[in-house]
Structures are given as structure tokens and as C-alpha cells.
Protein backbone atom coordinates (compact mmCIF):
# COMPACT_ATOMS: atom_id res chain seq x y z
CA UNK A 1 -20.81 33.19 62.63
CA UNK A 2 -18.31 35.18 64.07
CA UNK A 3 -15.35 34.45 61.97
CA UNK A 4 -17.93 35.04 59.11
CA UNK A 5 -18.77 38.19 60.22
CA UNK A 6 -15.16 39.35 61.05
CA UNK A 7 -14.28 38.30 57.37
CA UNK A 8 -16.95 40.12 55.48
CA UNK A 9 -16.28 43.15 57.93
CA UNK A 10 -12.66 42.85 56.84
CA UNK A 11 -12.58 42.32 53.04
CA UNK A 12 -12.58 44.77 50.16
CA UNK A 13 -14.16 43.19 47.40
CA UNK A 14 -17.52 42.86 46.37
CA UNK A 15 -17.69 38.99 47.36
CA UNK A 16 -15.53 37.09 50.18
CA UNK A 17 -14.52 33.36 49.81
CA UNK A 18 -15.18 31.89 52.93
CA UNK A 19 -13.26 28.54 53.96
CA UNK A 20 -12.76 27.11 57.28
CA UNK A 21 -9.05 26.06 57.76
CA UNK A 22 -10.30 22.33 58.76
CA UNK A 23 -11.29 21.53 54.93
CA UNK A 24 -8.20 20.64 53.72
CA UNK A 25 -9.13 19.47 50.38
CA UNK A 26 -11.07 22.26 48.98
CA UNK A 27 -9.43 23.63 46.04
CA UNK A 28 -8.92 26.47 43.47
CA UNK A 29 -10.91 24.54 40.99
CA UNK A 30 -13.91 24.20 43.90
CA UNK A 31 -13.77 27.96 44.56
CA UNK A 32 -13.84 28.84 40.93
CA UNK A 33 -16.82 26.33 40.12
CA UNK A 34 -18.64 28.24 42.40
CA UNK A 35 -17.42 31.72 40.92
CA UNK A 36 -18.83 30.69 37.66
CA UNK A 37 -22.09 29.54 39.45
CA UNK A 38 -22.54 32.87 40.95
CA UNK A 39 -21.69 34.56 37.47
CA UNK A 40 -24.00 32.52 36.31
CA UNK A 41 -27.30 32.17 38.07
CA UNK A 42 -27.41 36.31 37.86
CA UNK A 43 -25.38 36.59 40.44
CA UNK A 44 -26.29 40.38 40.91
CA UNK A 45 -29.55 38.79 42.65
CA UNK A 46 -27.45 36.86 45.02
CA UNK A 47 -26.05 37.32 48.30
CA UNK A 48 -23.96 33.49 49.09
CA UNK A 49 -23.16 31.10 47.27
CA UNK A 50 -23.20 27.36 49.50
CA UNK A 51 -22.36 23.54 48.33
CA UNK A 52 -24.25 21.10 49.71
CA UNK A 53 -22.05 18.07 50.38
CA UNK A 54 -23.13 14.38 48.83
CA UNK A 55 -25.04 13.61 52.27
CA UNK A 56 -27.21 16.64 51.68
CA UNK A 57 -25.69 18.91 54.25
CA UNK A 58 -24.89 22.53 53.32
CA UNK A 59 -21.15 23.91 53.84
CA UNK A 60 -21.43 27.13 54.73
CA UNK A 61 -17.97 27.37 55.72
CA UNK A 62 -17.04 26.82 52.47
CA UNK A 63 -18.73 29.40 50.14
CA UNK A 64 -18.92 32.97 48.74
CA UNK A 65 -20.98 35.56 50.13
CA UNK A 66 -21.36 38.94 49.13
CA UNK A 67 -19.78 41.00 51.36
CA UNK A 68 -21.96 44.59 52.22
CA UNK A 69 -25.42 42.47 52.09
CA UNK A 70 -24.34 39.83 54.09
CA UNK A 71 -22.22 41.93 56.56
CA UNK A 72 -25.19 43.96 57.63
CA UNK A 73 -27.53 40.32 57.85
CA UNK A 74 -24.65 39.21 60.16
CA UNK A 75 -24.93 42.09 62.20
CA UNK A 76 -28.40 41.95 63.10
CA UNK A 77 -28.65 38.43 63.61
CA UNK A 78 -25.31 38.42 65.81
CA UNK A 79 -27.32 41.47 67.77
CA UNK A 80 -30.24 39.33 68.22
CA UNK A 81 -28.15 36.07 70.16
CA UNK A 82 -27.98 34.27 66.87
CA UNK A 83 -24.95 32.54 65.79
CA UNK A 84 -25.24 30.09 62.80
CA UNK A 85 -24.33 30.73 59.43
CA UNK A 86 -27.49 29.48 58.55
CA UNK A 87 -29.15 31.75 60.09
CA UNK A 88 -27.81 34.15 58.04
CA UNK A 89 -28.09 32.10 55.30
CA UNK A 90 -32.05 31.89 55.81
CA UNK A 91 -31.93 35.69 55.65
CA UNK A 92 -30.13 36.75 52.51
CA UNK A 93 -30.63 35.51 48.83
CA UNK A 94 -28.56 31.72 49.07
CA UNK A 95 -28.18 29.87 45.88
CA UNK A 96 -27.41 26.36 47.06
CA UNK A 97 -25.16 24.41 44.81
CA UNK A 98 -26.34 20.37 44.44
CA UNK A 99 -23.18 17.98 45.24
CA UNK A 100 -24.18 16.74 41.67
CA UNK A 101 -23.20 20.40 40.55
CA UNK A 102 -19.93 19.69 41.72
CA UNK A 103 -18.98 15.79 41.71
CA UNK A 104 -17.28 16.08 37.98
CA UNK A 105 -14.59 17.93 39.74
CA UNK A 106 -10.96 16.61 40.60
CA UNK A 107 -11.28 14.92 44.44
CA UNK A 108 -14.65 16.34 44.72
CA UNK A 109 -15.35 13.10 46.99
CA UNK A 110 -13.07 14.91 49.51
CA UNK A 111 -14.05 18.39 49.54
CA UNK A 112 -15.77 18.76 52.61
CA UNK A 113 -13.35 16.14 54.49
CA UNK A 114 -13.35 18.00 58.22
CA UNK A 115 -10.81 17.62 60.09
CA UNK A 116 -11.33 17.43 63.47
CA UNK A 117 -9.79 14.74 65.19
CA UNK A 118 -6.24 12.72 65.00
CA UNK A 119 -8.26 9.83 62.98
CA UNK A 120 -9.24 12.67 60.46
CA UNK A 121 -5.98 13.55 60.39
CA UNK A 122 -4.77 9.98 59.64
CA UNK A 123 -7.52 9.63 57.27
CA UNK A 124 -6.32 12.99 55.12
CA UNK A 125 -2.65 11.64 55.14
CA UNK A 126 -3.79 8.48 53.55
CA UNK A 127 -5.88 10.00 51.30
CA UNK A 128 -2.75 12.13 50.21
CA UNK A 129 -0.80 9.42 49.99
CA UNK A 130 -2.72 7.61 47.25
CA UNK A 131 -3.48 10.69 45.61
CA UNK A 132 0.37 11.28 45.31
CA UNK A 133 1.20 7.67 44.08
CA UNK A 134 -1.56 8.07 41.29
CA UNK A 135 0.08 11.44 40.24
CA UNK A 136 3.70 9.83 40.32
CA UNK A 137 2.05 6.54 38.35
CA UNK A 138 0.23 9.06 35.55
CA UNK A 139 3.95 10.75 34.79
């Protein structure tokens, strides 16, 4: 929550992507599916923006939030001893984005891939590995 909260405090626009360094395989195509979810489901109403990986869990370290609402949430909940994002998330107007919204995308499979330990590490390298022999077998 604090990194969250340092990050909205931080920014200048009216929304902050928010993406823990540990997800390596989020991408620009991710980030902008969820733009165009936001744009979409009147995103003046909203505050975040979270997937929800294919096991049902949401990834609130990889999502948009609206900065100023969200900021302030942060604030008081931080003040009070609380320190989840979904805490916060509870709090302010989420719109929670279904795997299912999401699985049409390149590598979506991988998304939310955490890397923690040296056997998630070895896990991402072979999964880079096969992704770069299928993009050297489609040329």
C-alpha cells in the first residue's frame, strides 16, 4: 500500500498505472486493454481499474487508479494501520476486469507470472525462450 500511495502522491495525471516490478510479462497491450475498459465502463464514475487473474484472484499491483480519489482513500486507510491495496480497493469505485476480459490477448496466460523466487526466475527464462523460438519460426 505504500508504494501505491507514494505513486499516486507522485504522479501528475489524472490516472496512474500501477505495476509491481515482479510481473514481468505484463505488457503495453495489457495496460491499454484496461485503458479502453476504463474509457469504457464511464470511466468518470471510476476510481481503479483491477484484473482478476484466471484463478480468480485480483492484481492490484497491476492496475490503474485514479490518482486524487484514490490518493486521499490511501491516506486514511494508511492513517488507520491499514495496509492492503484491497483495502483501498473496498473503499473507492473498483471496476474489476474478468480474466475472460483479457485472455484474447498476446501471452495473457503469463500476465500475472510473479516472480519471486530463483524457480520463477527459471520458469520466466523458459517461457522466454519458447516465446522467442516461435517469433524466430513465424519470420
Amino acid at each position: 500500500m505504500g508504494g501505491i500511495h507514494t505513486a499516486l502522491g507522485a504522479g501528475e495525471t489524472e490516472w496512474a498505472a500501477i505495476v509491481a516490478c515482479d510481473l514481468p510479462f505484463v505488457t503495453g497491450a495489457l495496460m491499454l486493454r484496461l485503458v479502453e475498459i476504463a474509457a469504457d465502463d464511464s470511466g468518470a464514475s471510476l476510481d481503479a481499474v483491477v484484473p482478476v487473474q484466471h484463478d480468480r484472484r485480483p492484481q492490484p499491483l497491476c492496475a490503474l487508479y485514479r490518482r486524487e480519489s484514490c490518493f486521499k482513500v490511501a491516506e486514511k486507510i494508511i492513517a488507520a494501520g491499514e495496509h492492503t491495496p484491497r483495502a483501498l480497493l473496498a473503499l473507492v469505485r473498483t471496476r474489476w476486469v474478468k480474466f475472460e476480459e483479457l485472455a484474447n490477448l498476446s501471452g495473457a496466460e503469463h500476465f500475472f507470472l510473479n516472480i519471486n523466487t530463483p524457480a520463477d526466475y527459471e520458469r520466466a527464462k523458459q517461457i522466454m525462450k519458447k516465446r522467442v523460438g516461435v517469433a524466430a519460426k513465424t519470420q
